[in-house]
N, C-alpha and C. Protein backbone atom coordinates (compact mmCIF):
# COMPACT_ATOMS: atom_id res chain seq x y z
N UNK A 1 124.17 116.94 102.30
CA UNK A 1 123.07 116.10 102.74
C UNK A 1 122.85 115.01 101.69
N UNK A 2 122.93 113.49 102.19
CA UNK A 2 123.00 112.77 101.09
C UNK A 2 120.84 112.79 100.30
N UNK A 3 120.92 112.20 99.46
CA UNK A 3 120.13 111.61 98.46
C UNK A 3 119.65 110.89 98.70
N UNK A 4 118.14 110.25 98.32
CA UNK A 4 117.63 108.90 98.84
C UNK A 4 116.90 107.92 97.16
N UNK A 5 117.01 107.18 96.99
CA UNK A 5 116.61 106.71 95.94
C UNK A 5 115.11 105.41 96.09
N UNK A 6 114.28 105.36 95.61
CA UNK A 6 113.07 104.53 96.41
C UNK A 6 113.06 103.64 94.79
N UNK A 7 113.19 102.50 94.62
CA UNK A 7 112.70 101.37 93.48
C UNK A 7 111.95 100.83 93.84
N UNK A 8 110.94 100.79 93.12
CA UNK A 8 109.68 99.95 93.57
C UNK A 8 109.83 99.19 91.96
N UNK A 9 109.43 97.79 91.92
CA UNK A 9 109.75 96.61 90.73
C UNK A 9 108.20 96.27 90.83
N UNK A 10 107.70 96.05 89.47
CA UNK A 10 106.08 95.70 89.43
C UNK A 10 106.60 94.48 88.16
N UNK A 11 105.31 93.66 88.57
CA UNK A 11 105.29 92.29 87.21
C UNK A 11 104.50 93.58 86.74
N UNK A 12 104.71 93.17 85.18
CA UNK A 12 104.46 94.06 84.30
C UNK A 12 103.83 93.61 82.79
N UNK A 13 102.98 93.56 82.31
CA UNK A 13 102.84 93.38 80.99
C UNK A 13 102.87 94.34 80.48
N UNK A 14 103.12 94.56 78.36
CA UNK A 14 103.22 95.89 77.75
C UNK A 14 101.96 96.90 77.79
N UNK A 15 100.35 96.15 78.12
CA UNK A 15 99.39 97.30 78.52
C UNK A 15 99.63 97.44 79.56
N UNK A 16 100.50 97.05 80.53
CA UNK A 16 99.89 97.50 81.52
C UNK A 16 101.19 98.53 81.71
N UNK A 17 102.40 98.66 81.37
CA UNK A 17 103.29 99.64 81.13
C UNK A 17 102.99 100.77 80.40
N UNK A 18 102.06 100.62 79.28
CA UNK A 18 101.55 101.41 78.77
C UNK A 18 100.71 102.20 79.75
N UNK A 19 99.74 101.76 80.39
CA UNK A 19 98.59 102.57 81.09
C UNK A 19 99.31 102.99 81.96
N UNK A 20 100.88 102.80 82.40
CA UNK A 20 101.18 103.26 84.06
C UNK A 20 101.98 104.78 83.07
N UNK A 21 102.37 104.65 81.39
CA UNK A 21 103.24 105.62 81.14
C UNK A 21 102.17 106.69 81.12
N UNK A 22 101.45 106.26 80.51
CA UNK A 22 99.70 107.32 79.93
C UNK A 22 99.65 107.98 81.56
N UNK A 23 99.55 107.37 82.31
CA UNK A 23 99.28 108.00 83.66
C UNK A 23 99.91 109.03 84.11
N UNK A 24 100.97 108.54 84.24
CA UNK A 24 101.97 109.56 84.55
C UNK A 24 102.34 110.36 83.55
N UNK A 25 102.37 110.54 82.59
CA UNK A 25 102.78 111.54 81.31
C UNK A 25 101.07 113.07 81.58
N UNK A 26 100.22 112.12 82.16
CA UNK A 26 99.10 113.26 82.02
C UNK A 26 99.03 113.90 83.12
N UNK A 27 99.70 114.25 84.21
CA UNK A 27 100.15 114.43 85.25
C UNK A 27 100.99 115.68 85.08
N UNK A 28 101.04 116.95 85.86
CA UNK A 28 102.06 118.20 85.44
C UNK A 28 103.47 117.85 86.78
N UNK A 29 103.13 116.87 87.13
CA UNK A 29 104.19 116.25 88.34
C UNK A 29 104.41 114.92 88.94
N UNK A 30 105.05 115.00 90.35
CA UNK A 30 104.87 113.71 90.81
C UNK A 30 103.10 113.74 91.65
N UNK A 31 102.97 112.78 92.31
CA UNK A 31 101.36 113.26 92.87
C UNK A 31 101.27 113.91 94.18
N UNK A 32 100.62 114.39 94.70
CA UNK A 32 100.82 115.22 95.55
C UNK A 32 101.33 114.19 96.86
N UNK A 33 102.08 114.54 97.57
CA UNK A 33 102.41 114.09 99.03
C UNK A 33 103.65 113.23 98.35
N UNK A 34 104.36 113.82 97.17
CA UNK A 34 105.71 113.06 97.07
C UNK A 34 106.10 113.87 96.77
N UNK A 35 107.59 114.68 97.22
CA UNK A 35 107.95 115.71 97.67
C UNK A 35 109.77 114.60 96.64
N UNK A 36 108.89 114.48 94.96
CA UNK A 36 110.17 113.68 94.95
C UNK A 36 111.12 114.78 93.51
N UNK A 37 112.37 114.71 93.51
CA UNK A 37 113.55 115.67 92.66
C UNK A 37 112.90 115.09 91.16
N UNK A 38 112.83 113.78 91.24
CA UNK A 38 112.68 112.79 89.57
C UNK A 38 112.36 111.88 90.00
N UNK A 39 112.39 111.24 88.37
CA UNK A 39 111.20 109.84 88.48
C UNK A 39 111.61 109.35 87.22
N UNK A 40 112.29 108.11 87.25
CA UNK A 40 112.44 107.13 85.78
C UNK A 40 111.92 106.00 86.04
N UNK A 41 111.16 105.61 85.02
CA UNK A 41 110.53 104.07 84.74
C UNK A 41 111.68 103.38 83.74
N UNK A 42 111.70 102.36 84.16
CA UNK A 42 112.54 101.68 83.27
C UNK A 42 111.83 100.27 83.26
N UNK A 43 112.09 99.73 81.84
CA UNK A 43 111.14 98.57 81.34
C UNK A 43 111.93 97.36 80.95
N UNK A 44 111.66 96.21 81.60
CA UNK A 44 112.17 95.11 80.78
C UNK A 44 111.30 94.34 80.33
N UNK A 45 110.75 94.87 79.23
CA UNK A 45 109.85 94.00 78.25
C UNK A 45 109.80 92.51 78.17
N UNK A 46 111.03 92.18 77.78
CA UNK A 46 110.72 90.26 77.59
C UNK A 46 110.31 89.83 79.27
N UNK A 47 110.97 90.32 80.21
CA UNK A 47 110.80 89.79 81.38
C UNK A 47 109.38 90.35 82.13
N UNK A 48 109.10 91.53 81.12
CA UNK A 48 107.71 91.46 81.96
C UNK A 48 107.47 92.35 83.07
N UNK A 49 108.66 93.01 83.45
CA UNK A 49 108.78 93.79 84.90
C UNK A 49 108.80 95.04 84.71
N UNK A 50 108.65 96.26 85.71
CA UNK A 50 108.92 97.59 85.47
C UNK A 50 109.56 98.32 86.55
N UNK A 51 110.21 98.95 86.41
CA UNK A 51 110.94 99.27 87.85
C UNK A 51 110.73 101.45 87.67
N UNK A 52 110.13 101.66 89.04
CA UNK A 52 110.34 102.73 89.24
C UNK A 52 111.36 103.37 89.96
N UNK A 53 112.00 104.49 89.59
CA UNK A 53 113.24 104.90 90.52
C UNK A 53 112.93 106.42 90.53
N UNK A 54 112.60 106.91 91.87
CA UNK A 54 112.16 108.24 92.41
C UNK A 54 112.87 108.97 93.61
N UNK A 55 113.26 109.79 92.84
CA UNK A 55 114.80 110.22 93.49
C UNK A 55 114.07 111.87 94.69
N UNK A 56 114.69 111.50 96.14
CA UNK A 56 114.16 112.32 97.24
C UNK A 56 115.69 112.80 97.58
N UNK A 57 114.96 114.28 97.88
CA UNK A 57 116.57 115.19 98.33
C UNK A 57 116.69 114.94 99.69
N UNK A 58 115.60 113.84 100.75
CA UNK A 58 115.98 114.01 101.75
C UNK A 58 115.95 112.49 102.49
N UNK A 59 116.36 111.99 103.34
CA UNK A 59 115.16 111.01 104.06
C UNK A 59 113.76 111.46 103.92
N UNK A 60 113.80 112.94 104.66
CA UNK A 60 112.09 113.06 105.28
C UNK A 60 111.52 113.09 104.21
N UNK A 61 112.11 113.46 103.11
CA UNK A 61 111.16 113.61 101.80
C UNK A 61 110.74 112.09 101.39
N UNK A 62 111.72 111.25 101.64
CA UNK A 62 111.74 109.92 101.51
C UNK A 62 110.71 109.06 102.12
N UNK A 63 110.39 109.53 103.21
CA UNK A 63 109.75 108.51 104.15
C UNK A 63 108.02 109.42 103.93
N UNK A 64 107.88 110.90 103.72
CA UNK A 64 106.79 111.11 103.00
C UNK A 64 106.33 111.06 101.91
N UNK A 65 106.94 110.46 101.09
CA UNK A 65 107.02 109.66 99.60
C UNK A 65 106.73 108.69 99.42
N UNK A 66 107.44 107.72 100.53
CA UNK A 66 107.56 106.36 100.38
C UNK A 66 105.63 106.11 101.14
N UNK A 67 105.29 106.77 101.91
CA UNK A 67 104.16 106.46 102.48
C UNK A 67 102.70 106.90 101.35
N UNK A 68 102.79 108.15 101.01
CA UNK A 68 101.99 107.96 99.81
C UNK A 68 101.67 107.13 98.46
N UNK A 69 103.64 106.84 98.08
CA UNK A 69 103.55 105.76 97.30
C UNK A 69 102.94 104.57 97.76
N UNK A 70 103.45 103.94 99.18
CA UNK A 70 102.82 103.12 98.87
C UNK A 70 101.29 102.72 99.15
N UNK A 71 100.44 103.77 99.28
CA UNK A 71 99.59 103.67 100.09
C UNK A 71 98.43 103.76 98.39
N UNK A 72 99.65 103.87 97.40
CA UNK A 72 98.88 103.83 95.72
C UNK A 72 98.48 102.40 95.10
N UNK A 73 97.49 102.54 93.92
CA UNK A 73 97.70 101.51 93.71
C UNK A 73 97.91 101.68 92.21
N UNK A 74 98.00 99.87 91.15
CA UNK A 74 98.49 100.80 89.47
C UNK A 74 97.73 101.37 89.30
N UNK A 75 97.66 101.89 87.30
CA UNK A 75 96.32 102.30 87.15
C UNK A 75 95.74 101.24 86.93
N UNK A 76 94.10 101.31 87.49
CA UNK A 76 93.09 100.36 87.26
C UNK A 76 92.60 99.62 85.77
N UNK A 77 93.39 100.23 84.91
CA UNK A 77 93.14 98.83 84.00
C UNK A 77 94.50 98.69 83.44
N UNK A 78 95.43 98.36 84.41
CA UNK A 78 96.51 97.72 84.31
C UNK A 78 97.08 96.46 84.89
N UNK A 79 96.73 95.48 84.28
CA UNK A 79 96.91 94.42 84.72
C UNK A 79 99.02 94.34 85.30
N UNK A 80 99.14 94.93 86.71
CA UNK A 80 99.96 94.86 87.14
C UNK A 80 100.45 94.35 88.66
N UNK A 81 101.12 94.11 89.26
CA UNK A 81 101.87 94.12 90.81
C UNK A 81 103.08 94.75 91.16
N UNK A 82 103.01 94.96 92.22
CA UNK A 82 104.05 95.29 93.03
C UNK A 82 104.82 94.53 93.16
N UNK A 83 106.24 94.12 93.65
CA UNK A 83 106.77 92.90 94.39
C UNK A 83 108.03 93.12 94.96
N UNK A 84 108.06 94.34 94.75
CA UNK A 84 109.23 94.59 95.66
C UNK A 84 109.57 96.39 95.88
N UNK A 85 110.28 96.57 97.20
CA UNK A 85 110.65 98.16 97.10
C UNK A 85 112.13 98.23 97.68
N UNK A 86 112.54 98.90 97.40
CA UNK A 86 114.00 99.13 97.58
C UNK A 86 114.35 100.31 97.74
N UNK A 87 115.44 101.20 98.41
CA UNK A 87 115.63 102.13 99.47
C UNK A 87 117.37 102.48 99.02
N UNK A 88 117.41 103.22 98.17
CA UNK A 88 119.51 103.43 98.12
C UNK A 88 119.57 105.08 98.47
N UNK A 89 121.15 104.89 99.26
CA UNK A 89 121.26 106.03 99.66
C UNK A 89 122.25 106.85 97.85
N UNK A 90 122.12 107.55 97.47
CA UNK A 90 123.10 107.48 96.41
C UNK A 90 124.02 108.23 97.24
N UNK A 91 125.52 107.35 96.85
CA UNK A 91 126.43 108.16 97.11
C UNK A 91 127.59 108.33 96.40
N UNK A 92 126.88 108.12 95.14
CA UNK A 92 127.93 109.12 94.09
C UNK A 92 127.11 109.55 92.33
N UNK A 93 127.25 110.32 92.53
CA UNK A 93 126.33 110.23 90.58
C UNK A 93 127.48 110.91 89.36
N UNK A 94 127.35 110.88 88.46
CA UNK A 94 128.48 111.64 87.76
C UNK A 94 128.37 111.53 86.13
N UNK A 95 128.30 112.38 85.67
CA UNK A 95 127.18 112.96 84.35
C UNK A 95 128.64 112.46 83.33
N UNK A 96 128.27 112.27 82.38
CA UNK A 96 128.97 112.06 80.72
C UNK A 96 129.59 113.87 80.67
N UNK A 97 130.89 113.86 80.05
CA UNK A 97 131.44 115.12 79.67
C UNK A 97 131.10 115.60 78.53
């Protein structure tokens, strides 16, 4: 059964990357109604952006993920946006020996 991968890209300043890491680090998971495997933030500082990548074992997990996510908003004193979401099926991964 393939994999579903969800990127969501936010303009980003460094507080406001900060308040989205604080958030999620105080958290014992993803939030409830995301039914997701993992979750990496990745940061490009000079540019300002942040990209989330939240990895679903299913579609359905996908499409009940994708609806809670987006139905979120940042944290409130994070001067941030949304501006884009993106949808990959992975179909191949393969670890360092």
């Amino acid at each position: 059964m393939p994999e579903y991968l969800r990127v969501a890209t936010f303009d980003a300043d460094e507080h406001a990357l900060e308040a989205l890491v604080r958030e999620i680090e105080s958290t014992d998971g993803p939030p409830e109604g995301v039914p997701a495997k993992s979750m990496v933030v990745l940061a490009d500082r000079p540019g300002r952006r942040v990209r989330i990548a939240v990895r679903f074992a299913s579609e359905e997990d996908l499409r009940a993920g994708s609806e809670t996510l987006d139905a979120m908003e940042p944290p409130p004193d994070a001067a941030m946006r949304r501006t884009d979401v993106e949808v990959f099926e992975v179909v191949l991964e393969r670890h360092a020996s």
